[in-house]
Protein backbone atom coordinates (compact mmCIF):
# COMPACT_ATOMS: atom_id res chain seq x y z
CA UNK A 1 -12.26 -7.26 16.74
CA UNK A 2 -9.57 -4.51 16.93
CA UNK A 3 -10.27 -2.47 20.19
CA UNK A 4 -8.43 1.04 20.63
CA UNK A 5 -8.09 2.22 24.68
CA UNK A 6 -6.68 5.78 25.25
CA UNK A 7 -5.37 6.97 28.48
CA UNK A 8 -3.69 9.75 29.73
CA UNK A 9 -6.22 12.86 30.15
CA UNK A 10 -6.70 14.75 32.97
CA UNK A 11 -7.16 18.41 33.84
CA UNK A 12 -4.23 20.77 33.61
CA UNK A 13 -3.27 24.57 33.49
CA UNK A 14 -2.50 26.51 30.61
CA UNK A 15 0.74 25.64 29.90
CA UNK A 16 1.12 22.24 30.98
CA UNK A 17 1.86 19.02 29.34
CA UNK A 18 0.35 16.09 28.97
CA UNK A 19 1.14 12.21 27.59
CA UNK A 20 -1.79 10.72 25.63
CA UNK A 21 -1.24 6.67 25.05
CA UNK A 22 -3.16 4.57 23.00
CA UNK A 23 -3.34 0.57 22.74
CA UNK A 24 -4.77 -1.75 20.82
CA UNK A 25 -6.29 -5.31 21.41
CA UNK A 26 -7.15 -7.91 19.29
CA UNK A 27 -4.87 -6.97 16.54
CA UNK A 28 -1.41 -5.12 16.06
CA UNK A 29 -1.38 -1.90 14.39
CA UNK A 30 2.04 -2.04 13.04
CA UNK A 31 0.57 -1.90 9.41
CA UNK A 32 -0.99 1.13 9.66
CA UNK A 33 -0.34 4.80 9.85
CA UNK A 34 -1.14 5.94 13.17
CA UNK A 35 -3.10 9.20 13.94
CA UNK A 36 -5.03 11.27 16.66
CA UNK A 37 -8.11 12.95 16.25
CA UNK A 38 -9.98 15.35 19.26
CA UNK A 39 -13.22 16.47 19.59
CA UNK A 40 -13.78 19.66 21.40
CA UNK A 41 -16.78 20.34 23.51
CA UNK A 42 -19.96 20.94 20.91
CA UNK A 43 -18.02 20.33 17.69
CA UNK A 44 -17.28 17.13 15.11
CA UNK A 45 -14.28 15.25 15.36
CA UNK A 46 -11.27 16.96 13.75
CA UNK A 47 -7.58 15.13 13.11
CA UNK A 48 -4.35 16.15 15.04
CA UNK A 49 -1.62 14.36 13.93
CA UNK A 50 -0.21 11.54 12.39
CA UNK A 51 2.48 9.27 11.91
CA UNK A 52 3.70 6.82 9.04
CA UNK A 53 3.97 2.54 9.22
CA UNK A 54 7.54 3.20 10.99
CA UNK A 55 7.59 6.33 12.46
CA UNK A 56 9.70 7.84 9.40
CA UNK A 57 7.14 10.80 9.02
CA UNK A 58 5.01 12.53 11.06
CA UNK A 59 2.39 14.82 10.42
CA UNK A 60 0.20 17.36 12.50
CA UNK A 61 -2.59 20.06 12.05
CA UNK A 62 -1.55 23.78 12.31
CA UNK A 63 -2.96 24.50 15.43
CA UNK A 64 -0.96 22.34 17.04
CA UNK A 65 2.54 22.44 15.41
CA UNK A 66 5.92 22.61 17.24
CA UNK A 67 3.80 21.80 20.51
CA UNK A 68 2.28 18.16 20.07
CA UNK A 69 5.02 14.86 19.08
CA UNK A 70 3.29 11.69 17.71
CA UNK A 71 5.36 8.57 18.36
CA UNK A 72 4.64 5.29 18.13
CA UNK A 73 6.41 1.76 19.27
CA UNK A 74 5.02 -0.86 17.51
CA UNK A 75 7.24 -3.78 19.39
CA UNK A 76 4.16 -2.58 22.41
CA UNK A 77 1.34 -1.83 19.67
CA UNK A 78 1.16 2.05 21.16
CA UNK A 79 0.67 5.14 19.76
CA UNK A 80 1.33 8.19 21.79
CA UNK A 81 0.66 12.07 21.93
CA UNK A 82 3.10 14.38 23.88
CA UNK A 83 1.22 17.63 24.19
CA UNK A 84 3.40 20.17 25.62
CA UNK A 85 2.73 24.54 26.04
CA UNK A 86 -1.02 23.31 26.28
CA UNK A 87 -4.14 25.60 25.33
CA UNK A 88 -7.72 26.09 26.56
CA UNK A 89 -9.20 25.55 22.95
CA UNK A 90 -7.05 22.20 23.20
CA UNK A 91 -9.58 21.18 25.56
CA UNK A 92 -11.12 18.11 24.08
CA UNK A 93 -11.65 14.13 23.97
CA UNK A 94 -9.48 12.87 22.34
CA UNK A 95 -8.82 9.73 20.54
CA UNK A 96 -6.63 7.66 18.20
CA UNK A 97 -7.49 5.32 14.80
CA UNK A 98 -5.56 4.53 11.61
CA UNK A 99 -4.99 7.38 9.24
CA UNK A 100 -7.80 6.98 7.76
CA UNK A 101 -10.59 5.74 10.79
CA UNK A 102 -10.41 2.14 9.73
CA UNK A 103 -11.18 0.58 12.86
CA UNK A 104 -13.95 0.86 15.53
CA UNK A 105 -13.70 4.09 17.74
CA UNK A 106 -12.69 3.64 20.99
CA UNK A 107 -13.89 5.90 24.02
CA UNK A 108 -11.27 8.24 24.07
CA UNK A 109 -9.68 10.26 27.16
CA UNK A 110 -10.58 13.68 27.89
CA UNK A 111 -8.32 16.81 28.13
CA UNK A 112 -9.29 19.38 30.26
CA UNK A 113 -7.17 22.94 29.95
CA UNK A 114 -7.78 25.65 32.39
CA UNK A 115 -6.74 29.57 31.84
């Protein structure tokens, strides 16, 4: 059984940065596209960005272009999220999965951005 562990949240000013990671257990993810999702206080969960089998292509919602970088070394099985100029309505738990959600969801780390 494939478990996902995100780290890296905390509380931070408008502004700031922060470095999401994400590991996985049980199985490597080196097969997969690689993408984070968020879920903002009161609302579903909504995708962020994503990035191909080896990194070639990346992709990201609007809201967050030109200030979030997906990378991903798969020699460590790790995904991460570099969130840099950060936002209050970036304020959110957020979490990592394939692509397309295929395994188990893991409990996420929450971001926290003050005005």
């Amino acid at each position: 059984q494939v478990q996902l562990v995100e780290s890296g949240g905390g509380l931070v000013q408008a502004g700031g940065s922060l470095r999401l990671s994400c590991a996985a257990s049980g199985r490597t993810f080196s097969t997969y596209s690689m993408a984070w999702f968020r879920q903002p206080p009161g609302k579903g969960r909504e995708f962020v960005a994503a990035i191909t089998l080896i990194g070639g292509s990346t992709y990201a919602t609007t809201s967050v272009k030109g200030r979030f970088t997906i990378s991903r070394d798969n020699a460590k099985n790790a995904v991460y999220l570099q969130m840099n100029s950060l936002k209050p309505e970036d304020t959110a738990v957020y979490y990592c999965n394939t692509d397309t959600a295929t395994f188990p969801w893991g409990r996420g780390t929450q971001v926290t951005v003050s005005s």
